[in-house]
Protein backbone atom coordinates (compact mmCIF):
# COMPACT_ATOMS: atom_id res chain seq x y z
CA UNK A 1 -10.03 112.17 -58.56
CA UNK A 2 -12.49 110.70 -61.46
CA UNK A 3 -12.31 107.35 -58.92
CA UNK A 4 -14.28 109.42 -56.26
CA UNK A 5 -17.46 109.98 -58.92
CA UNK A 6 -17.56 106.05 -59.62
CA UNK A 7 -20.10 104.32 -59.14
CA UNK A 8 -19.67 102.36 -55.90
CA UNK A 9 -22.22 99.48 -55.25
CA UNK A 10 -26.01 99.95 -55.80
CA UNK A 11 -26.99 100.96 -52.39
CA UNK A 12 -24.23 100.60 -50.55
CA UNK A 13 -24.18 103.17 -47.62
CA UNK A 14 -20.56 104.93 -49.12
CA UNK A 15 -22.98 105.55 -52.24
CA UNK A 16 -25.42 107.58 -49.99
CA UNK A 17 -22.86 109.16 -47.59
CA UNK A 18 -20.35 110.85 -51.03
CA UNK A 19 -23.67 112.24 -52.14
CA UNK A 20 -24.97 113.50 -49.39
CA UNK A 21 -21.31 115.12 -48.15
CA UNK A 22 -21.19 116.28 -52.24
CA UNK A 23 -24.68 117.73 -52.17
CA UNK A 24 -23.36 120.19 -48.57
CA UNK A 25 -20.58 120.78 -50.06
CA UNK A 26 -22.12 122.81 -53.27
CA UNK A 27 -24.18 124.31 -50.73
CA UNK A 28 -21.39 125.79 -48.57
CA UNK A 29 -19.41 126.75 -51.83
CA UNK A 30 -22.56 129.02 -52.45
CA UNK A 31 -22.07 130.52 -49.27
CA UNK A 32 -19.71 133.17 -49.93
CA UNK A 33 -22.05 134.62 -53.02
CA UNK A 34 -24.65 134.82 -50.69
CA UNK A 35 -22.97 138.10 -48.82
CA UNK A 36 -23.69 140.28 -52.51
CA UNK A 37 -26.86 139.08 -52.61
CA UNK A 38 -29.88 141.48 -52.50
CA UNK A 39 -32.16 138.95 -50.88
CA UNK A 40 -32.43 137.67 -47.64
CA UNK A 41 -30.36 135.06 -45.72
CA UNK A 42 -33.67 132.50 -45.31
CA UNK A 43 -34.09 133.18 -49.13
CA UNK A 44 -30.69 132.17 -50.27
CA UNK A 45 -30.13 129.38 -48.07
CA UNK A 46 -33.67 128.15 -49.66
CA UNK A 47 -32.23 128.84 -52.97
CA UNK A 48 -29.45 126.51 -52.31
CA UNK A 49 -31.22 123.53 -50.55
CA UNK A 50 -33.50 123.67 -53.53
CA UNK A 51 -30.29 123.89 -56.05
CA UNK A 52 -28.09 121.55 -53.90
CA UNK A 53 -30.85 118.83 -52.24
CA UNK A 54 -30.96 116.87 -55.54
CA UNK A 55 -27.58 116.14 -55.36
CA UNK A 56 -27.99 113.06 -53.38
CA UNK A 57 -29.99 111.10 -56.11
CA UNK A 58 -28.02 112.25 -58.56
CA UNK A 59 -26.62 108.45 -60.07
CA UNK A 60 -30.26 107.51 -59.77
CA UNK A 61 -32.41 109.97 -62.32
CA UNK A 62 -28.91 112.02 -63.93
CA UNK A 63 -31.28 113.47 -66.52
CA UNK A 64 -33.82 114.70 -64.03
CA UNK A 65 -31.44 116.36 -61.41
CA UNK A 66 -29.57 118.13 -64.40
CA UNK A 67 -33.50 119.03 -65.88
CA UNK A 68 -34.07 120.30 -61.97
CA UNK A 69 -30.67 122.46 -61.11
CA UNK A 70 -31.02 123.79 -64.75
CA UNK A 71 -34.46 125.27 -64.55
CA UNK A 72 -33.99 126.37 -60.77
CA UNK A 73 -30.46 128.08 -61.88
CA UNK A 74 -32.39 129.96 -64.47
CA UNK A 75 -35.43 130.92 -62.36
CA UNK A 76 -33.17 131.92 -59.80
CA UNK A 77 -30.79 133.50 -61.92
CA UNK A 78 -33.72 135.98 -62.80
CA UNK A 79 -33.93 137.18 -59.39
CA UNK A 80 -30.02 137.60 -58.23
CA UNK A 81 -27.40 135.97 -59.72
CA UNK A 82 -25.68 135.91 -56.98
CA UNK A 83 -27.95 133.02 -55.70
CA UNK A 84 -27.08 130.58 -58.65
CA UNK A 85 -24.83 127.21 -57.17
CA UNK A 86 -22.52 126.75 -60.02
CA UNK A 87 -21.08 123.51 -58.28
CA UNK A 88 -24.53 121.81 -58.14
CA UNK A 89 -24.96 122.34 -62.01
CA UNK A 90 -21.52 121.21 -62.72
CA UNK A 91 -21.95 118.23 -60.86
CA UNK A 92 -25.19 117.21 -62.11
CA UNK A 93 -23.58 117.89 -66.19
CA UNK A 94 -21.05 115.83 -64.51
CA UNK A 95 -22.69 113.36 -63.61
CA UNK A 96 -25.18 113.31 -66.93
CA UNK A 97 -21.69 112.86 -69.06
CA UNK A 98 -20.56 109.99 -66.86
CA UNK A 99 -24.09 108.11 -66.97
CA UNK A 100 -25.57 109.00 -70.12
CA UNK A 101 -25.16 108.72 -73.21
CA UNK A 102 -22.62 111.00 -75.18
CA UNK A 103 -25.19 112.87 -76.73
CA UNK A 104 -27.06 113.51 -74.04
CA UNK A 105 -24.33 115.15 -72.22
CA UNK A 106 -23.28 117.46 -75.51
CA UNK A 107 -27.12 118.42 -74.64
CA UNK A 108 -26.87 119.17 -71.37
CA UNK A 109 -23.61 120.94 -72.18
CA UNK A 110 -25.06 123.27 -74.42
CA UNK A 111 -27.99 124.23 -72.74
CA UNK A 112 -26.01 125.21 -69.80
CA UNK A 113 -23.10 126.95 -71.48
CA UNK A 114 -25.85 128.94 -72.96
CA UNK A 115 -27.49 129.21 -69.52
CA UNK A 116 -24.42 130.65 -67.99
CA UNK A 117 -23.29 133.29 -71.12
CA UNK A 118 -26.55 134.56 -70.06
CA UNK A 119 -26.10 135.03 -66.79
CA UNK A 120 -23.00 136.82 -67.36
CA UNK A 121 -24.22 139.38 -70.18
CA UNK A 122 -27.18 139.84 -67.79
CA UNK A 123 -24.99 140.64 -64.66
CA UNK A 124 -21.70 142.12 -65.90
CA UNK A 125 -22.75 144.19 -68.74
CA UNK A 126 -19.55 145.68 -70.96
CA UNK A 127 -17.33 143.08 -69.14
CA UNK A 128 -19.39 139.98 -69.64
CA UNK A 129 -17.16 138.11 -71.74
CA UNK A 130 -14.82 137.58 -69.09
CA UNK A 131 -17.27 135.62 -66.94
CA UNK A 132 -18.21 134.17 -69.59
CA UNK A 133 -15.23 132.77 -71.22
CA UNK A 134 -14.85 131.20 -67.34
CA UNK A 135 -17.63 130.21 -66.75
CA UNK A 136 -17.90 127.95 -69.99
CA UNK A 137 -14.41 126.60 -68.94
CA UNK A 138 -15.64 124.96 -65.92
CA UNK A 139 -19.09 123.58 -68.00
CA UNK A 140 -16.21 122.26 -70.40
CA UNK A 141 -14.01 120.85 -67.40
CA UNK A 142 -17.47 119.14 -66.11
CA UNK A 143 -17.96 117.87 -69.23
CA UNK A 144 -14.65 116.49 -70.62
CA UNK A 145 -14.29 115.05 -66.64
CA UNK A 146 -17.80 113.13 -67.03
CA UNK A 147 -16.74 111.62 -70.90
CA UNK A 148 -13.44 110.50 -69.89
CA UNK A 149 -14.95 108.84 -66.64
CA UNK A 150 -17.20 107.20 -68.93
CA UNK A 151 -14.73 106.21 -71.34
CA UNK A 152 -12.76 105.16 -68.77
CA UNK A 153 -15.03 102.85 -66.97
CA UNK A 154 -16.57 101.28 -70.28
CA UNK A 155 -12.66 100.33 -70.90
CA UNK A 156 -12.65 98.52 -67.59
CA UNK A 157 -15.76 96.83 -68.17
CA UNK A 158 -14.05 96.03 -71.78
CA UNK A 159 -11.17 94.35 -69.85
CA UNK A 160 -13.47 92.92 -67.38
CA UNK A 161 -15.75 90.74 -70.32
CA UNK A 162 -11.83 90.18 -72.08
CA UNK A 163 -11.28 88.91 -68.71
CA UNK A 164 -14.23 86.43 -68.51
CA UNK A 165 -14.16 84.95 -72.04
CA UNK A 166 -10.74 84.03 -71.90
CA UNK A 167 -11.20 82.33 -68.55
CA UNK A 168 -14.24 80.67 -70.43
CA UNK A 169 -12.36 79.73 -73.75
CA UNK A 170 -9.84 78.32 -70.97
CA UNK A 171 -12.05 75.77 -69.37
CA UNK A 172 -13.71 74.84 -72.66
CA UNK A 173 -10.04 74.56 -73.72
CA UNK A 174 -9.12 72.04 -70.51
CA UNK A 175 -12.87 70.24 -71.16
CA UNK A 176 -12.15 69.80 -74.88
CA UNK A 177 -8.45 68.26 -73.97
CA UNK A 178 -9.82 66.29 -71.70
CA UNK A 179 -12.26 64.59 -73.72
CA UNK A 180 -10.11 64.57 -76.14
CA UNK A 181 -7.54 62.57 -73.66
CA UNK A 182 -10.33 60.44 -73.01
CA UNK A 183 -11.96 59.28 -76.17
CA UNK A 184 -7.80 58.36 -76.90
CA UNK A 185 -7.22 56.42 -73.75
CA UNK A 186 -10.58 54.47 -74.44
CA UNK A 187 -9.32 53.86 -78.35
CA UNK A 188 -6.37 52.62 -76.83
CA UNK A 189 -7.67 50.78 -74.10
CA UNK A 190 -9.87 48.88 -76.70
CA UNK A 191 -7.05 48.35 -79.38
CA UNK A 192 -4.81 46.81 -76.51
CA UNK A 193 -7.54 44.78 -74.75
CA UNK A 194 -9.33 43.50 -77.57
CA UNK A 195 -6.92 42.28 -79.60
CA UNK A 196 -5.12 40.65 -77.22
CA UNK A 197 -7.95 39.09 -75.68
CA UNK A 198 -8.86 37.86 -79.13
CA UNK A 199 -5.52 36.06 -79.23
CA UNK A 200 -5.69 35.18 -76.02
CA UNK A 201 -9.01 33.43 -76.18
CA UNK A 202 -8.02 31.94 -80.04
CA UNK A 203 -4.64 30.02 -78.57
CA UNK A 204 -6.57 29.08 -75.19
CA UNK A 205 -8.87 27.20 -77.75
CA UNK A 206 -6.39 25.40 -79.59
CA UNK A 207 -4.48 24.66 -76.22
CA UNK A 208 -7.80 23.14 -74.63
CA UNK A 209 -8.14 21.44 -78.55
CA UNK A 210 -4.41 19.90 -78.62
CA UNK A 211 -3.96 19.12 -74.65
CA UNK A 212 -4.88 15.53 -74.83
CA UNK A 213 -2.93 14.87 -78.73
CA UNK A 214 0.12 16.98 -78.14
CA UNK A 215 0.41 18.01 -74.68
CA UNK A 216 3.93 19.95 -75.86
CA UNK A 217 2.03 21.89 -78.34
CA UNK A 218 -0.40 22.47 -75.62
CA UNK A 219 2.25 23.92 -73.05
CA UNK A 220 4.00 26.00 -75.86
CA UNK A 221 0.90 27.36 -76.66
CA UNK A 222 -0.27 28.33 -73.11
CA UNK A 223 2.99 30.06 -72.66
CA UNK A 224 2.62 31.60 -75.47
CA UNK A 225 -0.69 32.91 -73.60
CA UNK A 226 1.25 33.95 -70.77
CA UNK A 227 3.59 36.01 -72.74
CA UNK A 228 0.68 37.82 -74.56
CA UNK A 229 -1.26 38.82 -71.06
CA UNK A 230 2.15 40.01 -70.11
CA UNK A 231 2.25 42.41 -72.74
CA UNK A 232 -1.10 43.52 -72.64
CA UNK A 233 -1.25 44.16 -68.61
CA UNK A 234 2.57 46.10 -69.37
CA UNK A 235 0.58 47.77 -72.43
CA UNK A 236 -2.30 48.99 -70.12
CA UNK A 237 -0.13 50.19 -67.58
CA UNK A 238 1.98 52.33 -69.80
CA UNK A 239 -1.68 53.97 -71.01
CA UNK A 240 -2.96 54.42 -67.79
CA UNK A 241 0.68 55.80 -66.43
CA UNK A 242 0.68 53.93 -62.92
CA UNK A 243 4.23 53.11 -62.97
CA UNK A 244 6.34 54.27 -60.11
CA UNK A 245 9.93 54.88 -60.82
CA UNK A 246 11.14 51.61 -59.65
CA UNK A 247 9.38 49.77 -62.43
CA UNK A 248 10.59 51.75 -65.58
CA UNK A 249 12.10 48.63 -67.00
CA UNK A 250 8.66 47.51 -67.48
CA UNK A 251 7.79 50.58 -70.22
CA UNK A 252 7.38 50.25 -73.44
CA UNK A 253 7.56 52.50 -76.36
CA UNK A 254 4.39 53.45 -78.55
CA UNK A 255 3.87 50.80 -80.86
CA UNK A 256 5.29 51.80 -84.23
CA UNK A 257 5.81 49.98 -87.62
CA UNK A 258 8.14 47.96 -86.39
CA UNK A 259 6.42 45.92 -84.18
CA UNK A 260 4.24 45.19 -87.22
CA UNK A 261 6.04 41.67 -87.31
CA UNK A 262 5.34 40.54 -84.22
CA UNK A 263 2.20 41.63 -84.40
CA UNK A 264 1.28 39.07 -87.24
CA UNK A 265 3.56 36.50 -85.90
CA UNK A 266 1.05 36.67 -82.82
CA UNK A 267 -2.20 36.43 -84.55
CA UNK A 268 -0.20 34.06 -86.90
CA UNK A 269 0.20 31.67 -83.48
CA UNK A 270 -2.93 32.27 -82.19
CA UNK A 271 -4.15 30.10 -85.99
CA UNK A 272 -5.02 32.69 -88.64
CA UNK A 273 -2.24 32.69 -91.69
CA UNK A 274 -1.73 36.08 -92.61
CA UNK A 275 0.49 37.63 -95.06
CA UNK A 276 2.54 40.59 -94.69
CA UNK A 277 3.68 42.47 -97.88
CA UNK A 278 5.27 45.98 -98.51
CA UNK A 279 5.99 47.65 -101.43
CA UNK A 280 7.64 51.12 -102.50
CA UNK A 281 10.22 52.70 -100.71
CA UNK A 282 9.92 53.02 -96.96
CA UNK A 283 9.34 56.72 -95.53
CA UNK A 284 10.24 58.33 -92.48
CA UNK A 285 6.77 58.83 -90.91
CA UNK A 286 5.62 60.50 -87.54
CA UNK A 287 5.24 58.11 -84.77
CA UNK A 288 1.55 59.08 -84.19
CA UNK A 289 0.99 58.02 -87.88
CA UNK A 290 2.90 55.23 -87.25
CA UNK A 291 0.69 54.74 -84.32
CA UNK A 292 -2.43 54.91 -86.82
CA UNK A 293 -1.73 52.55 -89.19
CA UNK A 294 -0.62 49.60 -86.25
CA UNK A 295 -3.62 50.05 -84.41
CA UNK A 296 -5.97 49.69 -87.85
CA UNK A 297 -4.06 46.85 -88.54
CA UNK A 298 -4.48 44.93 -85.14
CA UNK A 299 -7.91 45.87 -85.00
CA UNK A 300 -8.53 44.73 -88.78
CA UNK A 301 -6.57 41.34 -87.80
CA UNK A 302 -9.05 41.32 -84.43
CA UNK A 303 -12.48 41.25 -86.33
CA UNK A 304 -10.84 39.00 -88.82
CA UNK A 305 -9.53 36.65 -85.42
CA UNK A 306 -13.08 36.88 -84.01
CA UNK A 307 -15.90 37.01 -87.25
CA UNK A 308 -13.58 35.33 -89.81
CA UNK A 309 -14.75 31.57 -89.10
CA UNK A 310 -12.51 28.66 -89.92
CA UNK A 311 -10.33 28.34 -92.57
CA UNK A 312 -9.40 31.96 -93.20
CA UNK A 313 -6.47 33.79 -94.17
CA UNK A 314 -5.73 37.28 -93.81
CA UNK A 315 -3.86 39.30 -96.38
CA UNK A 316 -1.79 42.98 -94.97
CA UNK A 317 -0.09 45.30 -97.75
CA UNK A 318 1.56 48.25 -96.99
CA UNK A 319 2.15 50.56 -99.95
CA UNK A 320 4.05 54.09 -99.78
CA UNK A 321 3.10 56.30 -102.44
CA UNK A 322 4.36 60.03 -102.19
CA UNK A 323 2.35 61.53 -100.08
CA UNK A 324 0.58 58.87 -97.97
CA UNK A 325 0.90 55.44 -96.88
CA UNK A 326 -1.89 53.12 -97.84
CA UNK A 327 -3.12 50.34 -95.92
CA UNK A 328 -5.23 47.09 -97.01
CA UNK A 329 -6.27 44.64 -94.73
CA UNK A 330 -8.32 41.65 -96.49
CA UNK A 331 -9.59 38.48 -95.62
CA UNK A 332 -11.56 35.45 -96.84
CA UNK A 333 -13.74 34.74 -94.30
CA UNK A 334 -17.28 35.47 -93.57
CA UNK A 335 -17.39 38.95 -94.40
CA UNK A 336 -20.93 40.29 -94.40
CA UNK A 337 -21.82 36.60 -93.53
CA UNK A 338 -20.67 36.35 -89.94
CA UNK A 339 -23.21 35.99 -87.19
CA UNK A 340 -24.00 39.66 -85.57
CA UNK A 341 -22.38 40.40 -81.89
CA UNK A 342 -24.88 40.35 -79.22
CA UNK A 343 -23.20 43.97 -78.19
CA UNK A 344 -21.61 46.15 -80.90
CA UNK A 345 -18.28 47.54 -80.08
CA UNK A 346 -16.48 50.94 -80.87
CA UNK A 347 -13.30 49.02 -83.02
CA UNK A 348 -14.22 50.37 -86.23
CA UNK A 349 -15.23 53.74 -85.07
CA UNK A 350 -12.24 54.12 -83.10
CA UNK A 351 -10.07 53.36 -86.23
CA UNK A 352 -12.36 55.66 -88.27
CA UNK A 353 -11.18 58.62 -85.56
CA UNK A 354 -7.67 57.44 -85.59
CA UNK A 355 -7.35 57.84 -89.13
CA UNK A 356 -9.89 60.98 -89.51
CA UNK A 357 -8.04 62.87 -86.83
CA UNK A 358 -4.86 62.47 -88.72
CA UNK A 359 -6.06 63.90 -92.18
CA UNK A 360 -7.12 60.19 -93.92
CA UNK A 361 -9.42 58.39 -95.09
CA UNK A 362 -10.94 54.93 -94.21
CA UNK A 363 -13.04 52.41 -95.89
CA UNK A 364 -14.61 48.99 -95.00
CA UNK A 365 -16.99 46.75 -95.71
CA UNK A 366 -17.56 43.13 -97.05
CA UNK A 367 -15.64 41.60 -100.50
CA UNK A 368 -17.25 39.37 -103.30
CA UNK A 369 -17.85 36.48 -103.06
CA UNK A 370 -16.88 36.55 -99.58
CA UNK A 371 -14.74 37.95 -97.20
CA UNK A 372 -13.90 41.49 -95.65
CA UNK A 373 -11.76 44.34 -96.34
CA UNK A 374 -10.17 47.29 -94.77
CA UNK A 375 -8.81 49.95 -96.31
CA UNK A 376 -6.89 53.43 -95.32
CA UNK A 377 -4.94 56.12 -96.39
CA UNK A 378 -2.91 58.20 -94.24
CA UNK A 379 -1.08 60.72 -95.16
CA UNK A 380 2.76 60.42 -95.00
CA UNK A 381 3.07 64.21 -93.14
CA UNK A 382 1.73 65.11 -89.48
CA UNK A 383 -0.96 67.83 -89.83
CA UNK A 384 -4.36 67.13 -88.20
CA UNK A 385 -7.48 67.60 -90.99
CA UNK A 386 -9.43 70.57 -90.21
């Protein structure tokens, strides 16, 4: 029945119409007293307009309807308590518990229990305590029904705000995944692309270079080309998932450690000397820190491929330690030397992330007397860095 007393939608006509039909009916519950009464019928039916009439604005000004049917329940009470509508004050300490604060309603509810105790000593003499003891269990029904209707509608609103920050904390859940997604497609994007461009672009050279001395060399080499924008348009379409079913034979795994060999060998063709070496005992690693460490190598070998200058040779260790895998990638080219790009591009940042997102570190920057070097460690377990 609480659900009646709610508060339906600022000034929506079911407001006005419960109020109103609440406000006659503590005036016709008043009727019945009005037959003991010593007054006349105009006079009690004045008595309970004036009780009952501020009723209907009663979730507008609570504390100024109870203020109103308490002093004209007194006043009237002094004349014939007959005359006094009981339902209009319990409504209005009602409606002061369900609106107001707590305190304000333990107010309310004192000042009108003592109201009432009055009333009775003044009109029932020896037996008062009787009326009394009733009378104060309604003002205690009014008030424990006005609390828990309060308590019970601050609990929805609880739920409601629950409601609304979890939907939020979804979406910035989705928004962060999805940039997240996105900064890793465009890492991958530019590991695959660039370095195979870079090779690309390195044996088209020495194709164009050897076409009129060795025209052999020159075909092996341009097939060699072929086979590498093969891979990367297979490579991109993996990434970018575009494959119908038809054309699974053309997937291909993550890149792992493995494919560390034919990585060199390919940067090895496309004329940079590299050398591979490994040392300590091989662990089982994650793929996604296998991942890691075979993109910073490609895109170490890339800068090398594209900034190193002629003459240069590359130099890849791989070292497992205990509890990470360390990576060096050095060269003797350039280094710090090597003309600036007309655009800068995202490879070292991206293999910064790569490595920061899985809990390592990464360092670069030019050697003495000349040269570059890249250097990482990644840890040999799986958990993300905080």
């Amino acid at each position: 029945m609480t659900r009646l007393f709610d508060r339906p939608p600022a000034h929506s006509a079911r407001w006005w119409a419960f109020d109103v039909i609440l406000a006659l009916a503590a005036l016709g519950l008043t009727i019945p007293a009005w037959v003991n009464a010593d007054v006349s019928t105009a006079a009690a039916i004045v008595a309970g307009l004036v009780a009952a009439t501020p009723i209907v604005v009663r979730r507008l000004w609570p504390i100024q309807v109870f203020a109103w049917i308490f002093v004209v329940t007194c006043v009237v009470a002094g004349f014939d308590s007959d005359l006094v509508s009981a339902p209009a004050a319990l409504v209005a300490l009602y409606t002061v518990a369900a609106w107001r604060p707590r305190r304000h309603a333990l107010i309310a509810a004192g000042l009108l229990d003592a109201a009432v105790i009055g009333i009775a000593v003044s009109a029932r003499g020896a037996g008062w305590w009787y009326a009394a003891i009733f009378l104060s269990g309604l003002v205690a029904a009014a008030l424990g029904l006005g609390l828990y209707a309060a308590a019970r509608r601050a609990y929805l609103h609880e739920l409601h705000d629950r409601a609304e920050r979890l939907e939020r904390e979804r979406d910035q859940a989705h928004e962060l995944a999805v940039i997240t997604e996105r900064a890793r497609i465009i890492r991958e994007m530019h590991d695959i692309m660039a370095h195979n461009l870079t090779v690309i672009v390195s044996l088209s050279d020495g194709a164009a270079g050897s076409a009129q001395r060795a025209p052999d060399r020159a075909a092996e080499v341009m097939r060699t080309v072929s086979a590498t924008g093969r891979q990367a348009l297979a490579d991109t379409r993996r990434l970018l998932g575009i494959l119908s079913a038809d054309t699974t034979d053309d997937r291909h795994p993550s890149p792992d450690l493995a494919g560390l060999d034919a990585l060199i060998a390919g940067v090895r063709a496309a004329g940079l000397p590299v050398t591979y070496e490994i040392s300590g005992a091989g662990a089982d690693l994650p793929s996604a820190a296998q991942l890691t460490i075979y993109r910073l190598v490609q895109e170490a070998l890339t800068n090398t491929l594209k900034h190193g200058g002629e003459n240069t040779h590359a130099t890849v260790r791989l070292r497992y330690l205990p509890e990470e895998v360390r990576v060096d990638v050095e060269d003797d080219g350039a280094g710090a030397l090597a003309p600036i790009p007309a655009t800068v591009g995202h490879g070292l940042t991206g293999m910064a992330e790569r490595v920061h997102a899985f809990g390592g570190q990464v360092h670069t920057g030019p050697r003495i007397p000349r040269g570059w070097q890249v250097s990482a460690q990644v840890p040999i377990d799986d958990r993300p860095s905080a």
